[in-house]
N, C-alpha and C. Protein backbone atom coordinates (compact mmCIF):
# COMPACT_ATOMS: atom_id res chain seq x y z
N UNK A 1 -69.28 -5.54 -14.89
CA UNK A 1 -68.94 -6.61 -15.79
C UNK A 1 -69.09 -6.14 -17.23
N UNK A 2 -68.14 -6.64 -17.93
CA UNK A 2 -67.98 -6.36 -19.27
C UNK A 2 -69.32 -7.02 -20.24
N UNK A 3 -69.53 -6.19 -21.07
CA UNK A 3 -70.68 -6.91 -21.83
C UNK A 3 -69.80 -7.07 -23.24
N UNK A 4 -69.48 -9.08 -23.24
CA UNK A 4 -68.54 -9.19 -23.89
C UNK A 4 -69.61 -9.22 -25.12
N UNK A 5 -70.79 -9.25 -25.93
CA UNK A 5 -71.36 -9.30 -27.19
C UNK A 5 -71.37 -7.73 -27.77
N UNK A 6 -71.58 -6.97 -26.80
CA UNK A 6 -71.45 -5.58 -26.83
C UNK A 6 -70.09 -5.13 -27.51
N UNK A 7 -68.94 -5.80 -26.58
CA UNK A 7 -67.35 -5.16 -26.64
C UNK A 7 -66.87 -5.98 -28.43
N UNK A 8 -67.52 -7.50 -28.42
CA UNK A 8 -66.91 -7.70 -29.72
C UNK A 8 -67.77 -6.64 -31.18
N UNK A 9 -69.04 -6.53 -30.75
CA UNK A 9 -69.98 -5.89 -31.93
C UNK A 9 -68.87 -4.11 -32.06
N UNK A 10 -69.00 -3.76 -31.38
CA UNK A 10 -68.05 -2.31 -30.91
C UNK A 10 -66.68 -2.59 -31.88
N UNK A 11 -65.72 -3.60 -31.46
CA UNK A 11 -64.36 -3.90 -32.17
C UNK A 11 -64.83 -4.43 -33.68
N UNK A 12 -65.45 -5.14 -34.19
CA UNK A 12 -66.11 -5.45 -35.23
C UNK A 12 -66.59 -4.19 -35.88
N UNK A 13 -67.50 -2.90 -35.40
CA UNK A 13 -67.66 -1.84 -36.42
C UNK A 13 -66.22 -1.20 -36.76
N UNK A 14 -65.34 -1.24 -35.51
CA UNK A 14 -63.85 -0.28 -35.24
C UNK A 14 -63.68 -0.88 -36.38
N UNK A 15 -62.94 -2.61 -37.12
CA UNK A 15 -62.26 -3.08 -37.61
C UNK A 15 -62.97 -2.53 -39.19
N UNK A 16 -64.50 -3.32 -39.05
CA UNK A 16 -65.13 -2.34 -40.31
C UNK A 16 -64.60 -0.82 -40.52
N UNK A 17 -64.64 0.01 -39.94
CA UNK A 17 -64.45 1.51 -40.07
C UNK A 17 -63.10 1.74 -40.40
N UNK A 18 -61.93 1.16 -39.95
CA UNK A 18 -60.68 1.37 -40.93
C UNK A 18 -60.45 0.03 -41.58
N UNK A 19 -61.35 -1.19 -42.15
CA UNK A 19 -61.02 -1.75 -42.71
C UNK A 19 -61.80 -0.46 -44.63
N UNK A 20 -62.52 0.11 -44.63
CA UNK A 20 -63.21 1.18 -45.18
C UNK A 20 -62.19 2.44 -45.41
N UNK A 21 -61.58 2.83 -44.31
CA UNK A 21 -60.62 3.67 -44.49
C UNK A 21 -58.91 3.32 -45.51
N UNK A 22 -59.21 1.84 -45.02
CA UNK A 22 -57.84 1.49 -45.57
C UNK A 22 -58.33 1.21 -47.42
N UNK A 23 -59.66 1.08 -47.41
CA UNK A 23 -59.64 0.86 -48.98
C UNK A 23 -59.73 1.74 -49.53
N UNK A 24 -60.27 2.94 -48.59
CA UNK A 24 -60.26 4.26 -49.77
C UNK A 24 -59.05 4.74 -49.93
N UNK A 25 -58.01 4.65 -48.67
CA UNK A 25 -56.79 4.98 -48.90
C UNK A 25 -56.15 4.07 -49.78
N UNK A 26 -56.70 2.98 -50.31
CA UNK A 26 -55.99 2.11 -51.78
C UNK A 26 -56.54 2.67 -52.79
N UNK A 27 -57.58 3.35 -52.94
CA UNK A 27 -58.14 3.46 -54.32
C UNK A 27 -57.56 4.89 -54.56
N UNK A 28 -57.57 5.70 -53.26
CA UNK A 28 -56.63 7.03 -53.39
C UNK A 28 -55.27 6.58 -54.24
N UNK A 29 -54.15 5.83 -53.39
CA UNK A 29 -53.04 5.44 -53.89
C UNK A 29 -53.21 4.89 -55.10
N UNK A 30 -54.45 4.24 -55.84
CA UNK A 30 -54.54 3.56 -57.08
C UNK A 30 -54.57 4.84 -57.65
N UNK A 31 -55.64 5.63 -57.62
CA UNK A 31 -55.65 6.89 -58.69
C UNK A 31 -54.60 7.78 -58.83
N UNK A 32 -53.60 8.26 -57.76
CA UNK A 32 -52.51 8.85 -57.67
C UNK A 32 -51.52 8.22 -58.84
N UNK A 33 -51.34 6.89 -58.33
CA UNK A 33 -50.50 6.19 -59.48
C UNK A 33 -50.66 5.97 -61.21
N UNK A 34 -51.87 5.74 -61.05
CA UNK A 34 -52.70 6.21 -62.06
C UNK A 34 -52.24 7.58 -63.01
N UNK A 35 -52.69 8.73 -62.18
CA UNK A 35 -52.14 10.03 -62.43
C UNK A 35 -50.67 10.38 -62.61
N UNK A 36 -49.93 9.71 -61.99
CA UNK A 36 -48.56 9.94 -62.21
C UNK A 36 -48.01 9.40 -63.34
N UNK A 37 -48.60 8.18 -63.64
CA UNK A 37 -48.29 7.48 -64.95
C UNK A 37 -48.83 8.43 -66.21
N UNK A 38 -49.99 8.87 -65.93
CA UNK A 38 -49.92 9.56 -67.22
C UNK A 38 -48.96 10.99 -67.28
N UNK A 39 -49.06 11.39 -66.16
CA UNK A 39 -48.04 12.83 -66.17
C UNK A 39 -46.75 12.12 -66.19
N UNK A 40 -46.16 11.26 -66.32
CA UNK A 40 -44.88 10.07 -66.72
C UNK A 40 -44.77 10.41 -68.51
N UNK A 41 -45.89 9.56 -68.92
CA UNK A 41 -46.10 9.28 -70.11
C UNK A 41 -46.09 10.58 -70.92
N UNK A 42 -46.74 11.87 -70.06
CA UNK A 42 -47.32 13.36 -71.00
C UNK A 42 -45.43 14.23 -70.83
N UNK A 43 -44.52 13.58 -69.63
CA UNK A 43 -43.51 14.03 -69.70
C UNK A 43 -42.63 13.72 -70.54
N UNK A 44 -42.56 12.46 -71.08
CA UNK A 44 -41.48 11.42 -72.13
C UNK A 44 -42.42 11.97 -73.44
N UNK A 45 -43.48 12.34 -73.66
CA UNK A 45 -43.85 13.13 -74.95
C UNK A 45 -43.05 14.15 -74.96
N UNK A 46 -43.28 14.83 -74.30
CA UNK A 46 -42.65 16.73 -74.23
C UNK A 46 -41.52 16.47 -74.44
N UNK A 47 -40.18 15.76 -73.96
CA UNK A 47 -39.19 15.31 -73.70
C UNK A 47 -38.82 14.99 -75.48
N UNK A 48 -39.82 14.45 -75.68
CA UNK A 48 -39.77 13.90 -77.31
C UNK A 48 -39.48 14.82 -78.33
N UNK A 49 -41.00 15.55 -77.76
CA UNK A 49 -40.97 17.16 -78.75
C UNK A 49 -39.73 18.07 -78.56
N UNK A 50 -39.58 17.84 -77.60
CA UNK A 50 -38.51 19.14 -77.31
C UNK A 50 -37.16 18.01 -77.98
N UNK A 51 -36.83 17.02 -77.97
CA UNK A 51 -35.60 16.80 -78.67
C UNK A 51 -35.82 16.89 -80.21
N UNK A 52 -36.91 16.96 -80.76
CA UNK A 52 -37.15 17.07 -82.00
C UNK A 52 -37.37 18.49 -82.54
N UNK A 53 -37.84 19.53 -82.03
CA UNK A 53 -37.83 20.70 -81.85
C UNK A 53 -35.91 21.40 -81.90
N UNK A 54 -35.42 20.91 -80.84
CA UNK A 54 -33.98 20.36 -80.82
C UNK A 54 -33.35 20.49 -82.08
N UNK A 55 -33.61 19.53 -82.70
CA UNK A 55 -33.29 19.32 -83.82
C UNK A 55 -33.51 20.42 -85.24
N UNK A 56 -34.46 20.68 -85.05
CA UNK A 56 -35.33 21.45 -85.99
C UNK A 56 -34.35 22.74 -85.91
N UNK A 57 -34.04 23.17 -84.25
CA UNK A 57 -33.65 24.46 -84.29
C UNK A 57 -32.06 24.72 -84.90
N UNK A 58 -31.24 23.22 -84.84
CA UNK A 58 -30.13 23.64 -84.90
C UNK A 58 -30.14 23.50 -86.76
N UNK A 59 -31.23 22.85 -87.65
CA UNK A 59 -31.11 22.78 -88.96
C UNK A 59 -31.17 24.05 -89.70
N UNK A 60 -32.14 24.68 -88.90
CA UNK A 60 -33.07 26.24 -89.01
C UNK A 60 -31.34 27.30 -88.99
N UNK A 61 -30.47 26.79 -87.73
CA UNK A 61 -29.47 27.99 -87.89
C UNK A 61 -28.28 27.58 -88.67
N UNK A 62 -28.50 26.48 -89.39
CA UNK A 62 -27.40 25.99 -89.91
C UNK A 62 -27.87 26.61 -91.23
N UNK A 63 -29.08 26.67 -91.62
CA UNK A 63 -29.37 27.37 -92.86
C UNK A 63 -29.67 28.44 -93.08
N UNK A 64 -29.74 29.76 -91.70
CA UNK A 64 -29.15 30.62 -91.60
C UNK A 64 -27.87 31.58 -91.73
N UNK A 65 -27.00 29.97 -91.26
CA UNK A 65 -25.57 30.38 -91.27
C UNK A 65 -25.26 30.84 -92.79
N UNK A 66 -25.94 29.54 -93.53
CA UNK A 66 -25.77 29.25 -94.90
C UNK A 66 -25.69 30.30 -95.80
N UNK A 67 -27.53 30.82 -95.56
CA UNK A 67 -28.38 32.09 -96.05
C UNK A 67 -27.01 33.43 -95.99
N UNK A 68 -26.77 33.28 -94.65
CA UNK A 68 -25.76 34.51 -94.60
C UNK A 68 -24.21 34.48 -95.45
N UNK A 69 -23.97 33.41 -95.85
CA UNK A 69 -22.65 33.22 -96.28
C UNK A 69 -23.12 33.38 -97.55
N UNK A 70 -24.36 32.96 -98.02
CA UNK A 70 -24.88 33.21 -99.83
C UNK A 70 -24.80 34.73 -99.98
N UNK A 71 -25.68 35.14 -98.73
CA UNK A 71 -25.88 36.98 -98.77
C UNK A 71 -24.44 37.71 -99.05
N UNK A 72 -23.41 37.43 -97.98
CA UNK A 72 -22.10 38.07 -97.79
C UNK A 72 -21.33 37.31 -99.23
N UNK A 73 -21.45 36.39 -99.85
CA UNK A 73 -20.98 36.21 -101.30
C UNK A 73 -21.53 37.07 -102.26
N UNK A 74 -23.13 37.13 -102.38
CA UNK A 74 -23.03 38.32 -103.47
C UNK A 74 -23.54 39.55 -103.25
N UNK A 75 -23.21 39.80 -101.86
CA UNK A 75 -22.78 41.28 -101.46
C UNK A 75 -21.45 41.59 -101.88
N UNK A 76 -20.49 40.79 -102.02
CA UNK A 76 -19.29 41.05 -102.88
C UNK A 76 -18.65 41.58 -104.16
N UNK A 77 -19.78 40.46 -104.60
CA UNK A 77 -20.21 40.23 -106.01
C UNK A 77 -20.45 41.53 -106.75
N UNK A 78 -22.02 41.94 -106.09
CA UNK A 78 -22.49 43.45 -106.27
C UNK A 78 -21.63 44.39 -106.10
N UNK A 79 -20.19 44.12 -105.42
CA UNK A 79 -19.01 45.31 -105.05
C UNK A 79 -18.75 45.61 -106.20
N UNK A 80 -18.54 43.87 -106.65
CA UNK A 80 -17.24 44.03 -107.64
C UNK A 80 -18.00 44.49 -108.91
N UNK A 81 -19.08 44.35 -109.44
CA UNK A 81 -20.03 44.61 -110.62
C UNK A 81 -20.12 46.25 -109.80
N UNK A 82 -20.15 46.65 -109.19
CA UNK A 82 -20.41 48.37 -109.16
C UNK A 82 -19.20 48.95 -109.09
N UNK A 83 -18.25 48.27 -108.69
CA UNK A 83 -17.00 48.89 -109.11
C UNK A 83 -16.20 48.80 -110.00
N UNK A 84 -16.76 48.10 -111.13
CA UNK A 84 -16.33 47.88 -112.51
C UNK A 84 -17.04 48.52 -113.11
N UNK A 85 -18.00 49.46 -112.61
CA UNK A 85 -18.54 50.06 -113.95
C UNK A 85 -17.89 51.43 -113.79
């Protein structure tokens, strides 16, 4: 014969023991989410920098371009003044 105070105390620790499991597996899933949000948030920074960086780089060769078209003007210049003398 079943010892039914026995069999419910038994199902009662079972239910305790993954009612325990199931919360750590929430606080796991809480911190994960947690974590992802900030590696979310640390990605839409970078994302930021790098379009601003972006930016920076194409001003940087536009005034390169510039630099070089000033250089190749009075590298000319200097032709024409050394070949006039």
């Amino acid at each position: 014969m079943i010892d039914l105070h026995a069999e419910i105390q038994r199902l009662l620790a079972l239910c305790g023991h993954h009612e325990l499991q199931w919360r750590r597996a929430a606080a796991g899933a809480a911190s994960a989410n947690k974590a992802i949000r900030r590696l979310q948030a640390k990605c839409h920074r970078l994302e930021d920098t790098n379009t601003l960086l972006s930016a920076e780089v194409e001003k940087l060769r536009h005034e390169a371009h510039e630099a070089e078209k000033k250089i190749a003007r009075l590298s000319l210049r200097i032709l024409e003044l050394w070949g006039g003398r």
